[in-house]
C-alpha atoms as a PDB file:
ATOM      1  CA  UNK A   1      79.932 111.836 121.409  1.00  0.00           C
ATOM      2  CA  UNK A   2      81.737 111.800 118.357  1.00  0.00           C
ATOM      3  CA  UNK A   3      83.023 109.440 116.096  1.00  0.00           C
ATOM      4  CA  UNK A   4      86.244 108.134 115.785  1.00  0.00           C
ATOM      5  CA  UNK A   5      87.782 107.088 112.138  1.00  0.00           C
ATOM      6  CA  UNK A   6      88.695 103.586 111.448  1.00  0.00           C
ATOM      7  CA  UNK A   7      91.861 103.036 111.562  1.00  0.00           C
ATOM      8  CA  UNK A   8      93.073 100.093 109.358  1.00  0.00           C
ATOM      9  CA  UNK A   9      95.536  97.496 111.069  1.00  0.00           C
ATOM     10  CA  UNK A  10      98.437  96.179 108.754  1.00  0.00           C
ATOM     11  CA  UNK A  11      99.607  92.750 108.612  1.00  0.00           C
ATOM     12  CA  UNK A  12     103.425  92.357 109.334  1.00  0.00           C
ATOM     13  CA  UNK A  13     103.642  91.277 105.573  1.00  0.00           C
ATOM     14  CA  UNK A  14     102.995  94.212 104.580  1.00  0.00           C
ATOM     15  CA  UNK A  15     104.629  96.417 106.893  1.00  0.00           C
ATOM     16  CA  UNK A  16     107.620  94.823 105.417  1.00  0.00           C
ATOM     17  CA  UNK A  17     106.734  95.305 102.397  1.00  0.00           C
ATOM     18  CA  UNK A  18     106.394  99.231 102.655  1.00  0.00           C
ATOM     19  CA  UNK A  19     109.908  98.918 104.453  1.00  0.00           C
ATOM     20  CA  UNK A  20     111.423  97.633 101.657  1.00  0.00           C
ATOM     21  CA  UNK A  21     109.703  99.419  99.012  1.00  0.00           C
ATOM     22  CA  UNK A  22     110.599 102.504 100.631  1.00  0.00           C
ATOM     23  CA  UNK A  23     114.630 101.415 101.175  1.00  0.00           C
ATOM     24  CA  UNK A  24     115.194 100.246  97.535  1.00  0.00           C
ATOM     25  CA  UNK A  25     113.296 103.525  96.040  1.00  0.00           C
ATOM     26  CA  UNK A  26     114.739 106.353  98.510  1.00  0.00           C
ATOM     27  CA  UNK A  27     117.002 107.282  96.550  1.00  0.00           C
ATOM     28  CA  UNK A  28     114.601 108.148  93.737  1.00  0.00           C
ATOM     29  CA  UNK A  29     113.128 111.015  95.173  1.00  0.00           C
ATOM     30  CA  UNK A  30     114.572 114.235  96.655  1.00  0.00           C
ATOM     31  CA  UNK A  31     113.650 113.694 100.554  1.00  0.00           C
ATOM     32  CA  UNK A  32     111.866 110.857 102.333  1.00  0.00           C
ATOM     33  CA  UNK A  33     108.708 113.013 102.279  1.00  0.00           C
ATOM     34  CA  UNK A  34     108.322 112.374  98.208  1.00  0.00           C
ATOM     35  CA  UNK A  35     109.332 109.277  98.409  1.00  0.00           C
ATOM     36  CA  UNK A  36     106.421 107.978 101.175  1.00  0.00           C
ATOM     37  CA  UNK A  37     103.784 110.663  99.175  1.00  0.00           C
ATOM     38  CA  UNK A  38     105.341 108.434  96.080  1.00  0.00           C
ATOM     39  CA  UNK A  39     104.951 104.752  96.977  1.00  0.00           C
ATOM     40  CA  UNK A  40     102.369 105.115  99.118  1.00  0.00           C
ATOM     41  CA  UNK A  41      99.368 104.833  97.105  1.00  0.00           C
ATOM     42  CA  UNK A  42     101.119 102.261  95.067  1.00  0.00           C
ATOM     43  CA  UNK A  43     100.358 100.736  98.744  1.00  0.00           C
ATOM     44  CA  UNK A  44      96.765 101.750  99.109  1.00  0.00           C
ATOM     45  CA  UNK A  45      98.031 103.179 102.028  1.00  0.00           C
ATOM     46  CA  UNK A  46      98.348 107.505 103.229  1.00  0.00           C
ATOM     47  CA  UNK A  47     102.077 108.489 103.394  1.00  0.00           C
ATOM     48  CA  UNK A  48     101.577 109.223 107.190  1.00  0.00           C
ATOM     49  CA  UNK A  49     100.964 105.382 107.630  1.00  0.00           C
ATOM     50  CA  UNK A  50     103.595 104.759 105.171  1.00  0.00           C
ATOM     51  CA  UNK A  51     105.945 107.251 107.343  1.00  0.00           C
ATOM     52  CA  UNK A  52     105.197 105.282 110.818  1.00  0.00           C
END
């Protein structure tokens, strides 16, 4: 049997927060792909989590 990672649960708090970090900083960065590898770990967060 393997193991499975953790994966973390975010509150909705800071779901939003990622939202809106992301919206007012898009236009920043060349594509959304910089701009979630950007603010992401200003998040604590991987830009894949960021991303969904």
């Amino acid at each position: 049997m393997t193991q499975r990672k953790h994966t973390p649960s975010y509150t909705a708090e800071f779901r939003t927060r990622g939202v809106r970090l992301f919206n007012e900083n898009r236009a920043d960065y060349a594509s959304d792909n910089a701009a979630y590898r950007a603010i992401a770990p200003k998040l604590g967060c991987s830009p894949d989590s960021l991303r969904a």
